[in-house]
PDB file of N, CA and C in Angstrom:
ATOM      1  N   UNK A   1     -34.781 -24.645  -1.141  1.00  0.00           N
ATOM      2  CA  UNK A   1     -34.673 -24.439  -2.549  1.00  0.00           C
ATOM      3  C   UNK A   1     -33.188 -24.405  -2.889  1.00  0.00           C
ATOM      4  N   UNK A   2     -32.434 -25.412  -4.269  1.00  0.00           N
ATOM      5  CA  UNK A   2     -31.566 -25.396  -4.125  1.00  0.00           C
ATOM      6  C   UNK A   2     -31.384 -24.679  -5.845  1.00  0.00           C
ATOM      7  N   UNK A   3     -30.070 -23.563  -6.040  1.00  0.00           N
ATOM      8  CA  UNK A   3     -30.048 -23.105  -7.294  1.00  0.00           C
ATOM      9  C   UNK A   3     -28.557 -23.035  -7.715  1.00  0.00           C
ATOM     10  N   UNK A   4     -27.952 -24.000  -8.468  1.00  0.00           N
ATOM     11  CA  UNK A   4     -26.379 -24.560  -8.836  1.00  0.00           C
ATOM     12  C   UNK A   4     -26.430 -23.426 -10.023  1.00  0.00           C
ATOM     13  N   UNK A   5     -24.955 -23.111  -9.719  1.00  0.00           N
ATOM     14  CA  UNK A   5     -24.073 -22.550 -11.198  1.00  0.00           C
ATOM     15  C   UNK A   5     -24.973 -21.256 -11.566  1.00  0.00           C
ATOM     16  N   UNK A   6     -25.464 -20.521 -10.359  1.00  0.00           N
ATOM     17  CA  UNK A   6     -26.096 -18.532 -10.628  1.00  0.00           C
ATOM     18  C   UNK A   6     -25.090 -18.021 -11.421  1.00  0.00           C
ATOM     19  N   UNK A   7     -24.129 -18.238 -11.479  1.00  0.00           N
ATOM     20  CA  UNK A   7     -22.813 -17.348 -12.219  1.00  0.00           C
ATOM     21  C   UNK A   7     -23.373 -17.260 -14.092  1.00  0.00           C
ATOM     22  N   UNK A   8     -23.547 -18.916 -14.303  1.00  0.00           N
ATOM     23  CA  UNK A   8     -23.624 -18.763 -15.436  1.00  0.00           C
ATOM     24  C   UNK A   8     -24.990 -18.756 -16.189  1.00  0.00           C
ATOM     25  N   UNK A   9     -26.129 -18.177 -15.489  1.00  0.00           N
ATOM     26  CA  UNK A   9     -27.150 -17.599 -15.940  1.00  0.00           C
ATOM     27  C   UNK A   9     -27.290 -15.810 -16.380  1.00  0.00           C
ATOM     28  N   UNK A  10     -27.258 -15.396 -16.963  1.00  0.00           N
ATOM     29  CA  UNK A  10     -27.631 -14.379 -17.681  1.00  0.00           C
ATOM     30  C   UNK A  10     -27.834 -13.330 -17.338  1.00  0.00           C
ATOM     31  N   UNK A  11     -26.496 -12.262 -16.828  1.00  0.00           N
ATOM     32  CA  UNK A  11     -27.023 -10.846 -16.016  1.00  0.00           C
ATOM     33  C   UNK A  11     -28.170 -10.652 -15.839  1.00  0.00           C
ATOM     34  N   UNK A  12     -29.157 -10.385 -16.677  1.00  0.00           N
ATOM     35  CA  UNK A  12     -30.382  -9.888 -17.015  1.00  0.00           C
ATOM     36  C   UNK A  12     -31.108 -10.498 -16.242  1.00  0.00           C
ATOM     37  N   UNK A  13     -31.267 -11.998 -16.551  1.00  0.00           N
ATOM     38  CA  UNK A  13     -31.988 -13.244 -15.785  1.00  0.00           C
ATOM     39  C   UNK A  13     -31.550 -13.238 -14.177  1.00  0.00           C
ATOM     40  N   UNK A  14     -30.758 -12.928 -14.227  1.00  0.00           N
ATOM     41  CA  UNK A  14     -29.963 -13.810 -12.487  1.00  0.00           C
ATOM     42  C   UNK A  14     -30.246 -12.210 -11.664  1.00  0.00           C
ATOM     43  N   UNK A  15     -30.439 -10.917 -12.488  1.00  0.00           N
ATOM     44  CA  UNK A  15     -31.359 -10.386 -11.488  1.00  0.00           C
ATOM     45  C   UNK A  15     -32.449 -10.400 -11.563  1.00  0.00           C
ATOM     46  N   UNK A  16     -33.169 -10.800 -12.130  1.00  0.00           N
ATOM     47  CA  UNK A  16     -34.488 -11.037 -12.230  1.00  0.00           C
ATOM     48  C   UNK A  16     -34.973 -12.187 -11.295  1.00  0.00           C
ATOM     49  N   UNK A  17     -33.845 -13.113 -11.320  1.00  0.00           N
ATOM     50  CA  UNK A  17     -34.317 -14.449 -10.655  1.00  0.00           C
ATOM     51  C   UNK A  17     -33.839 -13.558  -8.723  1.00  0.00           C
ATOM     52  N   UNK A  18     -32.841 -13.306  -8.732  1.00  0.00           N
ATOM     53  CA  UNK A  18     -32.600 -13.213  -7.395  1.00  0.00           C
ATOM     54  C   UNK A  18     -33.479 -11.515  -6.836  1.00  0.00           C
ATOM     55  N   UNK A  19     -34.485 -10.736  -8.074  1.00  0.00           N
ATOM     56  CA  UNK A  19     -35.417 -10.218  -7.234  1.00  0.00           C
ATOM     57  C   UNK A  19     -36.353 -10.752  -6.780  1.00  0.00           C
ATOM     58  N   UNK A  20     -36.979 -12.144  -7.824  1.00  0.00           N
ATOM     59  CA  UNK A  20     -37.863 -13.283  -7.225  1.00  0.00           C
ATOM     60  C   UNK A  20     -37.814 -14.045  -6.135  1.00  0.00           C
ATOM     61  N   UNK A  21     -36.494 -14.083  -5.959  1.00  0.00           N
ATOM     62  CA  UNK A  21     -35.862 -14.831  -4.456  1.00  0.00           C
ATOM     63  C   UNK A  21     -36.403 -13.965  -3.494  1.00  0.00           C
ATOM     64  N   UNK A  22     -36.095 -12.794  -3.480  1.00  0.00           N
ATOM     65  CA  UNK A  22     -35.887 -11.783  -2.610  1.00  0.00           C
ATOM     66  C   UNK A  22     -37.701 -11.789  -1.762  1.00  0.00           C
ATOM     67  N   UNK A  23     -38.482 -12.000  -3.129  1.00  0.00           N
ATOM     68  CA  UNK A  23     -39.534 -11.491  -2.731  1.00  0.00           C
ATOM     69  C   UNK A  23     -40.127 -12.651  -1.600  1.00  0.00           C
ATOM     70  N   UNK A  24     -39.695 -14.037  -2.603  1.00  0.00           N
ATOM     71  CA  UNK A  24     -39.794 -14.954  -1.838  1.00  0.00           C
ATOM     72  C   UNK A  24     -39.817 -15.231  -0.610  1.00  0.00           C
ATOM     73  N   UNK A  25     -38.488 -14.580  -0.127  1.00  0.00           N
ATOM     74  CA  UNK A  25     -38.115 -14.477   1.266  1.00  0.00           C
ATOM     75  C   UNK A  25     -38.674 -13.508   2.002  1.00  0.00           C
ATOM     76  N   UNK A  26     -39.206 -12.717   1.671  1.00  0.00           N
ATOM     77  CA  UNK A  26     -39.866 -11.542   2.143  1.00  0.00           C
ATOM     78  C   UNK A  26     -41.639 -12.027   2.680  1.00  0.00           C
ATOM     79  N   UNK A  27     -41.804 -13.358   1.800  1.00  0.00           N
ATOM     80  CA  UNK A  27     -43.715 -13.764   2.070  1.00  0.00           C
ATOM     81  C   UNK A  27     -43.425 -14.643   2.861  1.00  0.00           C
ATOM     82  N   UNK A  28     -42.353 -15.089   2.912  1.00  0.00           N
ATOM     83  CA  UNK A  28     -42.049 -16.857   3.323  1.00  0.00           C
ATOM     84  C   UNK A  28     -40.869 -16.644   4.102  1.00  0.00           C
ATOM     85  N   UNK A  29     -40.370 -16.240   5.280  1.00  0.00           N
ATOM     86  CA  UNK A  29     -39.303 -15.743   5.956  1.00  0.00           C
ATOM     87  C   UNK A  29     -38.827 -17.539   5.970  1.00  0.00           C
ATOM     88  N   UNK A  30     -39.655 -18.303   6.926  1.00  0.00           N
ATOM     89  CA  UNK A  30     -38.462 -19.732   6.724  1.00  0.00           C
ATOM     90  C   UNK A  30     -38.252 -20.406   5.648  1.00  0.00           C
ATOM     91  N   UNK A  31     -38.731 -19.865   4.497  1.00  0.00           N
ATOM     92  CA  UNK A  31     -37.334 -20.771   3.409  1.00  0.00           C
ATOM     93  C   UNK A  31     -36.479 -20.275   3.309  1.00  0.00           C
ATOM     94  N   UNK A  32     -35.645 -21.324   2.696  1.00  0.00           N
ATOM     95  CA  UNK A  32     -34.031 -21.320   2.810  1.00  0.00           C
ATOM     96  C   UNK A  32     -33.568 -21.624   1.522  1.00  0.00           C
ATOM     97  N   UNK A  33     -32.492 -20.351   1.022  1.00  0.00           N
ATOM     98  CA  UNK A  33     -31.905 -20.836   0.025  1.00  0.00           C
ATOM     99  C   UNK A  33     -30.909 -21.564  -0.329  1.00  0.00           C
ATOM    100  N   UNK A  34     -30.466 -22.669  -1.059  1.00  0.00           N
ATOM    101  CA  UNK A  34     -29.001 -22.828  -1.421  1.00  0.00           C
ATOM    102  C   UNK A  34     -28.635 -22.300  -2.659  1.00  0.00           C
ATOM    103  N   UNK A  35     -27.546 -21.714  -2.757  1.00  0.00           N
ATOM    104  CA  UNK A  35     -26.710 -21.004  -4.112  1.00  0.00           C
ATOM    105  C   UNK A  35     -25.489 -21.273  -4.440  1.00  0.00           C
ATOM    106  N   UNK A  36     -25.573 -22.176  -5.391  1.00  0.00           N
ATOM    107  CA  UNK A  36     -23.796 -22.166  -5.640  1.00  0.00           C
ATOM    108  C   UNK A  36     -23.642 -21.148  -6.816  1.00  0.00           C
ATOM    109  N   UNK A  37     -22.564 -20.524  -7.053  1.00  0.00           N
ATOM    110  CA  UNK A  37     -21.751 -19.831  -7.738  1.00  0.00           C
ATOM    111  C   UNK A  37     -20.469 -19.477  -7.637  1.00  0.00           C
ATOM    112  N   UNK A  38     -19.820 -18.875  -8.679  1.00  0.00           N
ATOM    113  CA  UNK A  38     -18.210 -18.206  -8.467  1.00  0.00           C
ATOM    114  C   UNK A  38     -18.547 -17.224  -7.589  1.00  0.00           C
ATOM    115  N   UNK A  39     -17.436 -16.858  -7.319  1.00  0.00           N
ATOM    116  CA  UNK A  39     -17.056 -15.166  -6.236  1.00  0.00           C
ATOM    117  C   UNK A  39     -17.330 -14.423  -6.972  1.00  0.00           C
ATOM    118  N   UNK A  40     -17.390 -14.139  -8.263  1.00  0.00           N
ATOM    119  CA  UNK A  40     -17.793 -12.936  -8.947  1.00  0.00           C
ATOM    120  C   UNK A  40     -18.803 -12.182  -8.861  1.00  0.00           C
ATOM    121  N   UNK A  41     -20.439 -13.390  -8.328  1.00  0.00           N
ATOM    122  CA  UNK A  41     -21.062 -12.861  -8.272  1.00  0.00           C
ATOM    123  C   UNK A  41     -22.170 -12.364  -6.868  1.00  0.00           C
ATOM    124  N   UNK A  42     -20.762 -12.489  -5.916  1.00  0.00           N
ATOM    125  CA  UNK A  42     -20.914 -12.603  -4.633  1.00  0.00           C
ATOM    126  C   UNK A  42     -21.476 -11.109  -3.986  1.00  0.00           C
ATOM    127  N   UNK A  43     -21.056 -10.131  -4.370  1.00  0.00           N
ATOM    128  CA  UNK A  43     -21.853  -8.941  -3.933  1.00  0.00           C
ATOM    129  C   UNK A  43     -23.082  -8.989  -4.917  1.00  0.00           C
ATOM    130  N   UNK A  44     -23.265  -9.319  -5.967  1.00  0.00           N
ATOM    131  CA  UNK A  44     -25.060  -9.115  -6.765  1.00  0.00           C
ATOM    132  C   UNK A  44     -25.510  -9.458  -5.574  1.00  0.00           C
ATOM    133  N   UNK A  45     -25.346 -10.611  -5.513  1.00  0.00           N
ATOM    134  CA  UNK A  45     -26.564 -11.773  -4.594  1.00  0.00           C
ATOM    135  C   UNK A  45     -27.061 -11.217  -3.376  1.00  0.00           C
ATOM    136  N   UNK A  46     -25.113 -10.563  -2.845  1.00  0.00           N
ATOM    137  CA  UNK A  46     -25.478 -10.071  -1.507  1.00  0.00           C
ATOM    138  C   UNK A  46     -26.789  -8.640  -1.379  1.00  0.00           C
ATOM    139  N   UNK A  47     -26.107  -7.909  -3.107  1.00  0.00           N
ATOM    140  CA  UNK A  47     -27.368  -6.713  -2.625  1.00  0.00           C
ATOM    141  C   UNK A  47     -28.595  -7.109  -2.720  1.00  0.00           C
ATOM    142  N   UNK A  48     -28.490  -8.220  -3.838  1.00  0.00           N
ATOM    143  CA  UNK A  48     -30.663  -8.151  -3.858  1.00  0.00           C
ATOM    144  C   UNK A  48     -31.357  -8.742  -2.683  1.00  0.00           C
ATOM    145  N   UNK A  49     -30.293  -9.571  -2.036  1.00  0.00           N
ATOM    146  CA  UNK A  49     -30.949 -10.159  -0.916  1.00  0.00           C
ATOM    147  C   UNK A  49     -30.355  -9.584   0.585  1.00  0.00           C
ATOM    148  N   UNK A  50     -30.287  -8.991   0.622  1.00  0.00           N
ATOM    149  CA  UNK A  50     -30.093  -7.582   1.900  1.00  0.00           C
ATOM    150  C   UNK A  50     -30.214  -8.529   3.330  1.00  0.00           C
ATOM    151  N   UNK A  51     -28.754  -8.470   3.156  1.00  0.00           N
ATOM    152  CA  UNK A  51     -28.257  -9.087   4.687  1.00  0.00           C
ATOM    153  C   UNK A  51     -28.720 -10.768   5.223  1.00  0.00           C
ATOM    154  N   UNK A  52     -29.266 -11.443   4.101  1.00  0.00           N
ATOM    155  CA  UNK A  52     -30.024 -12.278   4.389  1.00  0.00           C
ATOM    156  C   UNK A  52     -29.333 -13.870   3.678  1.00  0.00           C
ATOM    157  N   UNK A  53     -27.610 -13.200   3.825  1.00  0.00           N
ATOM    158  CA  UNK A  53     -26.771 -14.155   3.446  1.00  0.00           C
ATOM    159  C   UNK A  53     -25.920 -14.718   3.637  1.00  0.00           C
ATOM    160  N   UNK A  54     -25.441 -15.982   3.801  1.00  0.00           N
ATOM    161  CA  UNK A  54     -24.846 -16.480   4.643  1.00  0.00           C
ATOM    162  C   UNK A  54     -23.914 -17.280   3.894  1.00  0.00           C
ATOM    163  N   UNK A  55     -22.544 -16.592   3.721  1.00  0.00           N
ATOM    164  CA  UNK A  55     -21.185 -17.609   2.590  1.00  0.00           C
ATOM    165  C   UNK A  55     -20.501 -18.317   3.418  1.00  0.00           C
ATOM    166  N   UNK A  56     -20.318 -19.622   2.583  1.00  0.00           N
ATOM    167  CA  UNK A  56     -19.868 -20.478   2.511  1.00  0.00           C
ATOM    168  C   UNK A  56     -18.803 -21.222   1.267  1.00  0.00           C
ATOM    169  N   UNK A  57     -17.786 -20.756   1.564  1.00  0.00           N
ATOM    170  CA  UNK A  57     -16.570 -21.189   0.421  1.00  0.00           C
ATOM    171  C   UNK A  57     -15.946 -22.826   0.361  1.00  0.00           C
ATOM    172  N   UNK A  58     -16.125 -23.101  -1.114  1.00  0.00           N
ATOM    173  CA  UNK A  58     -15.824 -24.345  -0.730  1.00  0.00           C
ATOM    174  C   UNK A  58     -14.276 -24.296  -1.878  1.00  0.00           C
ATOM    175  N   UNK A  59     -13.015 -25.224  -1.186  1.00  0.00           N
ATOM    176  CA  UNK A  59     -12.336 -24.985  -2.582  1.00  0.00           C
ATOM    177  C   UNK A  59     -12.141 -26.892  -2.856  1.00  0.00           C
ATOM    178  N   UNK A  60     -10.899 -27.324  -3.715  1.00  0.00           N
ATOM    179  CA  UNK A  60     -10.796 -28.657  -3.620  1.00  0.00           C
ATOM    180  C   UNK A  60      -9.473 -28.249  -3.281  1.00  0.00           C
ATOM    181  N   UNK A  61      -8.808 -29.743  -3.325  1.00  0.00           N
ATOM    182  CA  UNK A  61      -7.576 -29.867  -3.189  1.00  0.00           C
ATOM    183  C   UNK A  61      -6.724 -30.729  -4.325  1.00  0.00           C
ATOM    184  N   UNK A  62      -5.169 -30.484  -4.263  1.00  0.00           N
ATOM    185  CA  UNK A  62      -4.816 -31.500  -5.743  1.00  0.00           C
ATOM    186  C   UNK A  62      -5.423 -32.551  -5.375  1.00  0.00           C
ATOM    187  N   UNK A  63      -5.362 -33.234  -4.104  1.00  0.00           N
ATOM    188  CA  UNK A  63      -5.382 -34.533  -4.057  1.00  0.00           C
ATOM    189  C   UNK A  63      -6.868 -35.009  -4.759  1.00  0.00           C
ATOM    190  N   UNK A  64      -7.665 -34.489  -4.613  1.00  0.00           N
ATOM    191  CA  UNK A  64      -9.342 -34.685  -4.800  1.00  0.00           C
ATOM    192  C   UNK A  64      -9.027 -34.931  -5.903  1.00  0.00           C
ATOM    193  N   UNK A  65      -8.470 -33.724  -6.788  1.00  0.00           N
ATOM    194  CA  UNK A  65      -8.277 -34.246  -8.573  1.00  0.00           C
ATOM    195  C   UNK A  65      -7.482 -35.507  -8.746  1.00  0.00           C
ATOM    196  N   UNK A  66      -6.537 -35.817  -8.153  1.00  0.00           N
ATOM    197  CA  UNK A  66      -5.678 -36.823  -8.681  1.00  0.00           C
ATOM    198  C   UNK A  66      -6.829 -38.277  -8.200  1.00  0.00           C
ATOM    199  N   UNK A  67      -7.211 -37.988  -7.181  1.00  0.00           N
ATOM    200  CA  UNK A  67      -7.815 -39.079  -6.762  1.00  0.00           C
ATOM    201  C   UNK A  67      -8.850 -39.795  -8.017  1.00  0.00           C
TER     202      UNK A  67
END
C-alpha cells in the first residue's frame, strides 16, 4: 500500500488514517506500507504505528534541479 504527501492531509484525518493503518497491520502482519511525507510528521507516524517503522530519507541535489 502506497500513501504520498501524509504531511498534507489534515491533523484530524492523518490520525485517523494512520489509526486505520495501524489496525491494518495488526490483522494483516505482511502488508507493507509506503509513506512519503516531510520530517514534521515523523514522530505522529512513528507513535501510531509502534515500532513498526522503518525511515528512509530521501533529499535531491542542485544538480537534479538544474538538470
Amino acid at each position: 500500500m502506497c500513501i504520498d504527501a501524509l504531511d498534507e492531509c489534515a491533523g484530524v484525518q492523518r490520525v485517523k488514517l494512520l489509526d486505520s493503518l495501524n489496525q491494518i497491520l495488526e490483522n494483516s502482519p505482511g502488508t507493507r506500507i509506503f509513506v512519503t511525507g516531510r520530517p514534521n510528521i515523523q514522530a505522529e507516524i512513528e507513535k501510531c504505528l509502534s515500532g513498526r517503522v522503518l525511515r528512509v530519507s530521501v533529499g535531491l541535489k542542485r544538480g537534479d534541479l538544474i538538470r
